[in-house]
C-alpha atoms as a PDB file:
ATOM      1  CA  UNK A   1    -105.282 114.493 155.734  1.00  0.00           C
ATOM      2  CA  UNK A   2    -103.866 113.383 159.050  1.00  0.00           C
ATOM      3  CA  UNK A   3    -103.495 116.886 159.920  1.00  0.00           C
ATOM      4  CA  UNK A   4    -107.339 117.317 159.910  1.00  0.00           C
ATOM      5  CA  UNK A   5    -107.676 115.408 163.170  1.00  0.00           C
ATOM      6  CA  UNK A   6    -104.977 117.149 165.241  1.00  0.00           C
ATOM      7  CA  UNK A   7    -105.755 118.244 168.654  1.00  0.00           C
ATOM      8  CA  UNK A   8    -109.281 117.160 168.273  1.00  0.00           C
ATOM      9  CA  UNK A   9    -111.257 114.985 170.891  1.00  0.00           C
ATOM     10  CA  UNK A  10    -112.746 111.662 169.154  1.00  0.00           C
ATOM     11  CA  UNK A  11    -113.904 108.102 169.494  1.00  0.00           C
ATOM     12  CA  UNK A  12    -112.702 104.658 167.951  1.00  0.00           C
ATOM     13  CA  UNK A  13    -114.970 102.507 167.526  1.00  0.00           C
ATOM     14  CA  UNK A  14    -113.246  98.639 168.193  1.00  0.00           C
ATOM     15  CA  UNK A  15    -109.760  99.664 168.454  1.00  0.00           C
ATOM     16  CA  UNK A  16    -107.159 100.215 169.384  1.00  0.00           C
ATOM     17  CA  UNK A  17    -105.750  99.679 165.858  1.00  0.00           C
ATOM     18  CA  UNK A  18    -102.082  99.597 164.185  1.00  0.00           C
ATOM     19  CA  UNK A  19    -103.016 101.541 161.220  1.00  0.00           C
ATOM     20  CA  UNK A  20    -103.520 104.934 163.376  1.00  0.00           C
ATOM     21  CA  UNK A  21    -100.074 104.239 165.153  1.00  0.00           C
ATOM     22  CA  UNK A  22     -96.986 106.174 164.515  1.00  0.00           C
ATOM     23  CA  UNK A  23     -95.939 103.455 162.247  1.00  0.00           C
ATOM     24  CA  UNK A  24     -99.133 102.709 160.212  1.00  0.00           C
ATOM     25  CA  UNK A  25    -100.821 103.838 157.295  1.00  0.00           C
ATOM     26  CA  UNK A  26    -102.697 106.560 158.831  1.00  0.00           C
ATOM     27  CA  UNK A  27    -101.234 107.884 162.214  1.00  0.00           C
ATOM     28  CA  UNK A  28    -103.489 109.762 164.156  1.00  0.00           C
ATOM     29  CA  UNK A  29    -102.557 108.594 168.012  1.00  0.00           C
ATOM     30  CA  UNK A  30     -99.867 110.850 168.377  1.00  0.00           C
ATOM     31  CA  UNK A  31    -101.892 113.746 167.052  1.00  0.00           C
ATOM     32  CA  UNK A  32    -104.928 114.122 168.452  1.00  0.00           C
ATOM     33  CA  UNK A  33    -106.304 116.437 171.854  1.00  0.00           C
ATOM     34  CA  UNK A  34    -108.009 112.753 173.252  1.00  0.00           C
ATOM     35  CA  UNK A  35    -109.332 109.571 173.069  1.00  0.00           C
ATOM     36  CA  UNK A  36    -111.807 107.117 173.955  1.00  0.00           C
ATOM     37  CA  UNK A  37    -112.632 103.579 172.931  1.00  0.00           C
ATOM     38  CA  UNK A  38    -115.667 101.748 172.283  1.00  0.00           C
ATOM     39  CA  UNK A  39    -115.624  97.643 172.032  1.00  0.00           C
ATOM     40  CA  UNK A  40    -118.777  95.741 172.421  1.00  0.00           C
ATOM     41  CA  UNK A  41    -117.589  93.617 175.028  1.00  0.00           C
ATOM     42  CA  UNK A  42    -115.680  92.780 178.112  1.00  0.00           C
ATOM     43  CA  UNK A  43    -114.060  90.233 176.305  1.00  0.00           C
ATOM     44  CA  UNK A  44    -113.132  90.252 172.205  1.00  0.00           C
ATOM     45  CA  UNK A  45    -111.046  87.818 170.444  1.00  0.00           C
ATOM     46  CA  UNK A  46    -108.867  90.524 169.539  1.00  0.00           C
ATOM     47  CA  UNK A  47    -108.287  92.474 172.862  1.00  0.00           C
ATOM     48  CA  UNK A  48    -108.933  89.680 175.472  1.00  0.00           C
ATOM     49  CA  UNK A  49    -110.211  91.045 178.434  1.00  0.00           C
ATOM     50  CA  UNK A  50    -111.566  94.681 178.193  1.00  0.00           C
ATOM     51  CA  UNK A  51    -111.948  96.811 181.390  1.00  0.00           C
ATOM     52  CA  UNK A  52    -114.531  99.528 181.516  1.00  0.00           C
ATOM     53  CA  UNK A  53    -113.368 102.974 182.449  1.00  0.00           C
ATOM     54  CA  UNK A  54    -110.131 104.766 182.203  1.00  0.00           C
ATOM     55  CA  UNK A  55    -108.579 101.911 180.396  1.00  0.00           C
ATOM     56  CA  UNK A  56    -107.870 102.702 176.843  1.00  0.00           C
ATOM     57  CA  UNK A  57    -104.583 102.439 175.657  1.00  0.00           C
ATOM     58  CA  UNK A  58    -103.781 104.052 172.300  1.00  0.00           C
ATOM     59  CA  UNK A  59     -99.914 104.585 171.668  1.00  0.00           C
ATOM     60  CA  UNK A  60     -98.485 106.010 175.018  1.00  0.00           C
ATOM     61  CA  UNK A  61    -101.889 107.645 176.456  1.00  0.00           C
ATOM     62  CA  UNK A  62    -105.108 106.776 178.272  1.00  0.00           C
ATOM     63  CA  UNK A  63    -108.869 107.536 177.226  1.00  0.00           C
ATOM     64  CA  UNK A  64    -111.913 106.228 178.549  1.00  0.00           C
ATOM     65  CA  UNK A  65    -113.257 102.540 177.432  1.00  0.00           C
ATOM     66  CA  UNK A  66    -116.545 102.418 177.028  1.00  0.00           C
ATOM     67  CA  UNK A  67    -118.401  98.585 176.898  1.00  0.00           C
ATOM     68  CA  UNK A  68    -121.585  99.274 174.117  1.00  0.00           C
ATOM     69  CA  UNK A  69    -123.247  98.455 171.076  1.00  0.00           C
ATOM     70  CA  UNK A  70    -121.469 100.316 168.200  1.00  0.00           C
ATOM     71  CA  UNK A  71    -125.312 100.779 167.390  1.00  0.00           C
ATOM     72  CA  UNK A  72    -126.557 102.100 170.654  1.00  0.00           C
ATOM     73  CA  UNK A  73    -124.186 105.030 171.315  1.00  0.00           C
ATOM     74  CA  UNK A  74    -126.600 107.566 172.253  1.00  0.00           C
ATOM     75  CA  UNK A  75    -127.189 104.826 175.767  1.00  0.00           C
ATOM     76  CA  UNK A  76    -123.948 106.201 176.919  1.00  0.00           C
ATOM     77  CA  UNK A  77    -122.553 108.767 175.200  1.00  0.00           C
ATOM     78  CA  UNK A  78    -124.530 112.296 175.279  1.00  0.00           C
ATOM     79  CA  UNK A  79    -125.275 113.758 171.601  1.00  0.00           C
ATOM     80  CA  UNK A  80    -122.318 115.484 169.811  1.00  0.00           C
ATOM     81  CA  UNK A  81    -119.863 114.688 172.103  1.00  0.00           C
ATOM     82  CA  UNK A  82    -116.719 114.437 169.950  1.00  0.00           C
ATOM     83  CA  UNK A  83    -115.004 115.735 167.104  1.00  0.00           C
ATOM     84  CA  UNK A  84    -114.320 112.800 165.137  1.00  0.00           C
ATOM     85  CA  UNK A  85    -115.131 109.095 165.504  1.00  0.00           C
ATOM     86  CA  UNK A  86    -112.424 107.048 163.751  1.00  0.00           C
ATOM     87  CA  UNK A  87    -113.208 103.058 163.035  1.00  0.00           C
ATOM     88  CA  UNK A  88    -110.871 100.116 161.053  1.00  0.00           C
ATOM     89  CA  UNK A  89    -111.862  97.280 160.221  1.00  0.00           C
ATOM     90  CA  UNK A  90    -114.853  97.147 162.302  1.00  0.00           C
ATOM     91  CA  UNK A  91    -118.495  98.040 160.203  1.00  0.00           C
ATOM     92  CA  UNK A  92    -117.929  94.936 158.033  1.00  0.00           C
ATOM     93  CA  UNK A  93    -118.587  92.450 161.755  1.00  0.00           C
ATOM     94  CA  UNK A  94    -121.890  94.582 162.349  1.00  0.00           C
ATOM     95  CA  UNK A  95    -124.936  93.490 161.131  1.00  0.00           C
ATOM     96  CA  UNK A  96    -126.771  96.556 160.801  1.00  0.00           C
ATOM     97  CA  UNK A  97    -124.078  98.839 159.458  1.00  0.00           C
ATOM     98  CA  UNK A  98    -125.986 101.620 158.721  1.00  0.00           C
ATOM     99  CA  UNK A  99    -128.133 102.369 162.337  1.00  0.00           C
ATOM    100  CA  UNK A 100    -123.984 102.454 163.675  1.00  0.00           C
ATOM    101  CA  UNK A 101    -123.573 105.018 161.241  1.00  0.00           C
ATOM    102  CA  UNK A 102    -126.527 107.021 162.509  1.00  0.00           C
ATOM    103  CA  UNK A 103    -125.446 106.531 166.312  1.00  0.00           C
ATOM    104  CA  UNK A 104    -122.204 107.744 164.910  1.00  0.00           C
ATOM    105  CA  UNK A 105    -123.234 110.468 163.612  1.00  0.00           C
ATOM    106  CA  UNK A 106    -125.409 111.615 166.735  1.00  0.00           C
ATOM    107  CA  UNK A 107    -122.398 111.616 169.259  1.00  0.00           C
ATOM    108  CA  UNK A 108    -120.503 113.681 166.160  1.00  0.00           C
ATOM    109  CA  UNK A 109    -120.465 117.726 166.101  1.00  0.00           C
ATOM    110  CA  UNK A 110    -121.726 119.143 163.353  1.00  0.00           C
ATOM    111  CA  UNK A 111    -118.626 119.357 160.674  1.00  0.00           C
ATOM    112  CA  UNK A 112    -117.391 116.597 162.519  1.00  0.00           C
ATOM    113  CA  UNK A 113    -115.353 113.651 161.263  1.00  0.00           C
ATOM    114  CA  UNK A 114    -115.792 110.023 160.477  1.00  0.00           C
ATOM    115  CA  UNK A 115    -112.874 107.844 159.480  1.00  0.00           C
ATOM    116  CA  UNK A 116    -113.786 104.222 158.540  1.00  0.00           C
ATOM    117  CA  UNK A 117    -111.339 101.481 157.084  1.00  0.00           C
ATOM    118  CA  UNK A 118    -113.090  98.112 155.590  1.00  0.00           C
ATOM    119  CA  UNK A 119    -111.132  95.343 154.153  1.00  0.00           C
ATOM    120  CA  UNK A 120    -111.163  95.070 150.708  1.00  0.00           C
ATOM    121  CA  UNK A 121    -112.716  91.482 149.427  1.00  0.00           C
ATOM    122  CA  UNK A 122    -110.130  90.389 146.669  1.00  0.00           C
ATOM    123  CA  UNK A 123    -107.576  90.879 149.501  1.00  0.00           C
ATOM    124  CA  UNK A 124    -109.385  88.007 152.182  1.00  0.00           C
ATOM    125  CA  UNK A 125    -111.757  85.215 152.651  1.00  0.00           C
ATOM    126  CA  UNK A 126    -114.281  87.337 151.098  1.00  0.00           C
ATOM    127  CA  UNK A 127    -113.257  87.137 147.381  1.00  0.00           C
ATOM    128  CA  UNK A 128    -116.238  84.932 146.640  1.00  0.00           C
ATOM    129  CA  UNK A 129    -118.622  86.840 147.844  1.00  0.00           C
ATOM    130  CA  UNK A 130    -120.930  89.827 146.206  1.00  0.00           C
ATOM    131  CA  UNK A 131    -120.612  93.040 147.474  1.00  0.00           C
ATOM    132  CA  UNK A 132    -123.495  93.835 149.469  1.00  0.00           C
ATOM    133  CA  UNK A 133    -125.709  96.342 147.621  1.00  0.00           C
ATOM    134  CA  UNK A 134    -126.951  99.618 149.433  1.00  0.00           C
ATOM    135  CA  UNK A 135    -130.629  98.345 149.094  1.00  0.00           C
ATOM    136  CA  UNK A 136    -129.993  95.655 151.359  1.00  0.00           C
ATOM    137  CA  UNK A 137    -128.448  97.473 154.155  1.00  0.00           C
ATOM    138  CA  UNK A 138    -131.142  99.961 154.320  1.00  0.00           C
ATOM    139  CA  UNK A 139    -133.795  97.229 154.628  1.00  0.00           C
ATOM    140  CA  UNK A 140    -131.767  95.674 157.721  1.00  0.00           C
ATOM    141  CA  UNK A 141    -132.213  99.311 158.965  1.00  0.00           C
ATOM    142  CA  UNK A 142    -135.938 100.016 158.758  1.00  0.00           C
ATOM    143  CA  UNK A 143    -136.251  96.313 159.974  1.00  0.00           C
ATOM    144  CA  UNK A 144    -133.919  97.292 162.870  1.00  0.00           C
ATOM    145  CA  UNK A 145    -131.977  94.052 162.455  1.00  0.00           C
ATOM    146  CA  UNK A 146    -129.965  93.192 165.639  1.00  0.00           C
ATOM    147  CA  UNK A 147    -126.768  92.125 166.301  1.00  0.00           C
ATOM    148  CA  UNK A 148    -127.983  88.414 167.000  1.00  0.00           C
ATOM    149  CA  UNK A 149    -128.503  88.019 163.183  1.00  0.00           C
ATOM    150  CA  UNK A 150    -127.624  85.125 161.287  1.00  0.00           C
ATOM    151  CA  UNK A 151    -129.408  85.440 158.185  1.00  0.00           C
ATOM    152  CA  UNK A 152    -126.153  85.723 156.164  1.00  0.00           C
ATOM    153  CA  UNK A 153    -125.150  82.347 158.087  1.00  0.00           C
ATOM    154  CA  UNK A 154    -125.854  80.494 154.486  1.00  0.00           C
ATOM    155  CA  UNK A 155    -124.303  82.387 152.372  1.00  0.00           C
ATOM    156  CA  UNK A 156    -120.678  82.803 154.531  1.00  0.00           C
ATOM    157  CA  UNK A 157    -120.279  79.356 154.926  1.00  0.00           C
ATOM    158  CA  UNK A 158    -120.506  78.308 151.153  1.00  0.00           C
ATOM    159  CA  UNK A 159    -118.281  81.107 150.230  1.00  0.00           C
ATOM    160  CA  UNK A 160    -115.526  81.686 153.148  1.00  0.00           C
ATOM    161  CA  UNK A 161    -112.275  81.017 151.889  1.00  0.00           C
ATOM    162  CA  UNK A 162    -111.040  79.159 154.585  1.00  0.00           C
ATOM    163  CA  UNK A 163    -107.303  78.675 153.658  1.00  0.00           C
ATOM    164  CA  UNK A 164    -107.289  82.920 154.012  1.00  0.00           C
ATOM    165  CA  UNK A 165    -108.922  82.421 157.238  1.00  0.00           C
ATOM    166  CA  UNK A 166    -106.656  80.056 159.394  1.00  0.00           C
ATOM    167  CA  UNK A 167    -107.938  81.262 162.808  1.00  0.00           C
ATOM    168  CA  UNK A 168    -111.155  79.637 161.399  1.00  0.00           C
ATOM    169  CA  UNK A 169    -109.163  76.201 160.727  1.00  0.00           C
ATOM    170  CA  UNK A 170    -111.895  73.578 159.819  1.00  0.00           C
ATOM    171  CA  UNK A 171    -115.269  73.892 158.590  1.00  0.00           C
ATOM    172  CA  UNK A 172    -116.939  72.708 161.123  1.00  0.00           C
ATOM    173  CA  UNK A 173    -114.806  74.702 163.598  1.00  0.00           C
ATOM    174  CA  UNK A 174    -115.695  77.839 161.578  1.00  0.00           C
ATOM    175  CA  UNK A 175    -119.238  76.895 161.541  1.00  0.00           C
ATOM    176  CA  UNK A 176    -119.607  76.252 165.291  1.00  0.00           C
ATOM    177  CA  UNK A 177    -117.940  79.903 165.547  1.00  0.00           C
ATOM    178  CA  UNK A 178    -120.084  81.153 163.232  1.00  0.00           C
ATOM    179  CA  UNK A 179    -122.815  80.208 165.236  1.00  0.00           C
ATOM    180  CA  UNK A 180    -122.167  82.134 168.336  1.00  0.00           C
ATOM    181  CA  UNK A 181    -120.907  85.517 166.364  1.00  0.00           C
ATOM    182  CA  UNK A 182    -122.791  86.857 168.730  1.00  0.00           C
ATOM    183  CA  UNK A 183    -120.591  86.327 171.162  1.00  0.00           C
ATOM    184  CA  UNK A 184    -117.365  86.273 169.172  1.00  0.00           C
ATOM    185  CA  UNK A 185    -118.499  88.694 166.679  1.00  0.00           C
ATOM    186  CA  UNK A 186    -115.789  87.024 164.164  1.00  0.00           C
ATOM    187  CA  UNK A 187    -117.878  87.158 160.832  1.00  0.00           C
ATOM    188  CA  UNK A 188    -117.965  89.638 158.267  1.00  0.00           C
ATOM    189  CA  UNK A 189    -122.139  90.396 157.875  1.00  0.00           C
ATOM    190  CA  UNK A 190    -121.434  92.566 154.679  1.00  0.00           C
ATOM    191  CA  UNK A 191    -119.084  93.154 152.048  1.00  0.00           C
ATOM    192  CA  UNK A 192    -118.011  97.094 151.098  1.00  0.00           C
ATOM    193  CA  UNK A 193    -116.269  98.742 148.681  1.00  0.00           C
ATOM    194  CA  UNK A 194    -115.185 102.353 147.465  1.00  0.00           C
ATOM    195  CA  UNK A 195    -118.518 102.789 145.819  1.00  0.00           C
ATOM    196  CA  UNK A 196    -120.684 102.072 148.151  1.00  0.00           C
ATOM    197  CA  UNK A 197    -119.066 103.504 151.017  1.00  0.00           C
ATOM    198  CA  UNK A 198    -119.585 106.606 148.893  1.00  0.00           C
ATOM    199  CA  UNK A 199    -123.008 105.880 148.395  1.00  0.00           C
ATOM    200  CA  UNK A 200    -123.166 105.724 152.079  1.00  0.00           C
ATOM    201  CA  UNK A 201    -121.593 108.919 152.922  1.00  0.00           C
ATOM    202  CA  UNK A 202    -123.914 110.741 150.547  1.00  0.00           C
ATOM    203  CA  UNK A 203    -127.405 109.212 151.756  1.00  0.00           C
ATOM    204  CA  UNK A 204    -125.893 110.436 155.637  1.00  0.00           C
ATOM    205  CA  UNK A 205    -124.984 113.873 154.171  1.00  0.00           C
ATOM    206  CA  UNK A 206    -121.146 113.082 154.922  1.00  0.00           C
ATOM    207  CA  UNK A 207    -119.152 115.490 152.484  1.00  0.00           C
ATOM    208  CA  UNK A 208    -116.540 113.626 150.870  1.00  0.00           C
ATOM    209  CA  UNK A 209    -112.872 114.618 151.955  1.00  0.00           C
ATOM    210  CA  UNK A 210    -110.608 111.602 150.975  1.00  0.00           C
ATOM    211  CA  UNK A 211    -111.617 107.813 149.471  1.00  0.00           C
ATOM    212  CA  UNK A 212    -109.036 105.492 148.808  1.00  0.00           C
ATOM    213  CA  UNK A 213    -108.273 102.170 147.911  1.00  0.00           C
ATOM    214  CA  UNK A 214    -105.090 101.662 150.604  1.00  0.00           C
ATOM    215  CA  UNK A 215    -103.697  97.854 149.242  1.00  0.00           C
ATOM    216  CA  UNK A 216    -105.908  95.623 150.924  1.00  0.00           C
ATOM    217  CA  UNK A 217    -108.363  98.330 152.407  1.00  0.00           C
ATOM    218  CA  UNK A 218    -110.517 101.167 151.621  1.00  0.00           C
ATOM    219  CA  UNK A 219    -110.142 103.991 153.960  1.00  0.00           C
ATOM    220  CA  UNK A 220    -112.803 107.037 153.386  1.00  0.00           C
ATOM    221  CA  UNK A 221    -113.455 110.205 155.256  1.00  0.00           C
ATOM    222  CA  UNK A 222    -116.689 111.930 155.525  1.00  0.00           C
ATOM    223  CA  UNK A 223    -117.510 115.411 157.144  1.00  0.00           C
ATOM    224  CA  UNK A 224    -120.583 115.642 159.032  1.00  0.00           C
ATOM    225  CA  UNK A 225    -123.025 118.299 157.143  1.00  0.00           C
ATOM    226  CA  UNK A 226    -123.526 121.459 159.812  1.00  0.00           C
ATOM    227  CA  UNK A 227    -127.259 120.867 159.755  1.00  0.00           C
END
C-alpha cells in the first residue's frame, strides 16, 4: 500500500514519526515527492523545541514546519493543498477528533489520502478504559469543543495505568500534568479502535483502502470521495 503514496506531496500531522522511516512498519519518507509537518507548538514533549519554517526533518530531507492547531488547518494552509495527510499516534491527544478530520480533509485533493495510526488500548495505559463511542465524538463536534478541554480529566485519572505510563511516574505528578494538557498535550482524550475508525471514515465519505490491527496499533487508510 506504501506504493500508493509515492511521489506524492503530503502533510504529517505531529511527526516526524519512526513508523514511516525506512526501518518501520510503514515507510513512506523515502518515497514520497514532499513533505511538510504540522505540530501544535513551538515546544512538544516529544520534539523539544520546534522552529517554524523550513525546518522539518523527515529521514534525510527538509519540508516546511508549520506551528497550528491540527483543528484549524484551513488558518494556514489554503484548501486542497496536498495529496495525502499522513498522522501516528496523534488523533487520540486531540480533543475534538473529528473537526481535525474535517480540516484534514479540506487541505486534501479530492481522491486524496489520509493515513492515521492510533494505539491500540489493550497494548497501554488505556486498557481500562471504554472505547469512546462515535456518538460522543460527534457531540464534542457540534459543541465545537476546544483543545482546553478537560472534561475527560475524571475519568483518565481513575483508569490510567500508571505502571504502563512511567513518564507519568506518580499520581499526583500525572495529575498536575494532566492539568496543563493544554500545554503538554500528554493525555489521550479518546480511545479508538478498528471499528470505529471505520465508522469514521464512512460518516467523512473516506473509501476504505486498508484497516489493520498492526500489534499494538491500528493503522487505516481512507481515500477522499472526488465530490
Amino acid at each position: 500500500m506504501k506504493e500508493l503514496f509515492f511521489n506524492k506531496a503530503g502533510l504529517e500531522i505531529g511527526g516526524p514519526s519512526p513508523i514511516f522511516k525506512k526501518d518501520g512498519y510503514f515507510p513512506l519518507y523515502e518515497n514520497v515527492r514532499q513533505l511538510d509537518g504540522c505540530n501544535f507548538s513551538h515546544n512538544t514533549i516529544w520534539e523539544g523545541a520546534i522552529k517554524e519554517g523550513l525546518t522539518f526533518q523527515y529521514s534525510n530531507r527538509i519540508g516546511m514546519q508549520f506551528i497550528c492547531e491540527a483543528s484549524e488547518l484551513s488558518k494556514i494552509i489554503p484548501l486542497l493543498s496536498y495529496d495525502f495527510i499522513i498522522s501516528s499516534n496523534c488523533l487520540e491527544h486531540l480533543s475534538n477528533p473529528l473537526k481535525a478530520i474535517s480540516e484534514y480533509l479540506r487541505v486534501i485533493k479530492n481522491k486524496g489520502l489520509l493515513l492515521l495510526i492510533l494505539p491500540k488500548k489493550e497494548s497501554n495505559f488505556d486498557h481500562n478504559r471504554k472505547t469512546t463511542s462515535f456518538d460522543h465524538l460527534k457531540d464534542d463536534f457540534e459543541n465545537n469543543i476546544g483543545e482546553d478541554d478537560l472534561s475527560h480529566l475524571e475519568e483518565i485519572l481513575s483508569l490510567h495505568d500508571l505502571v504502563l505510563d512511567p513518564w507519568a511516574r506518580t499520581f499526583e505528578n500525572f495529575k498536575n500534568r494532566s492539568l496543563q494538557n493544554y500545554q503538554n498535550r500528554a493525555l489521550h482524550q479518546h480511545v479508538f479502535d478498528l471499528p470505529l475508525l471505520a465508522k469514521i471514515y464512512d460518516v467523512f465519505n473516506l473509501r476504505i483502502l486498508l484497516k489493520e490491527d498492526i500489534g499494538n496499533e491500528y493503522l487505516i487508510i481512507g481515500e477522499k470521495d472526488a465530490d
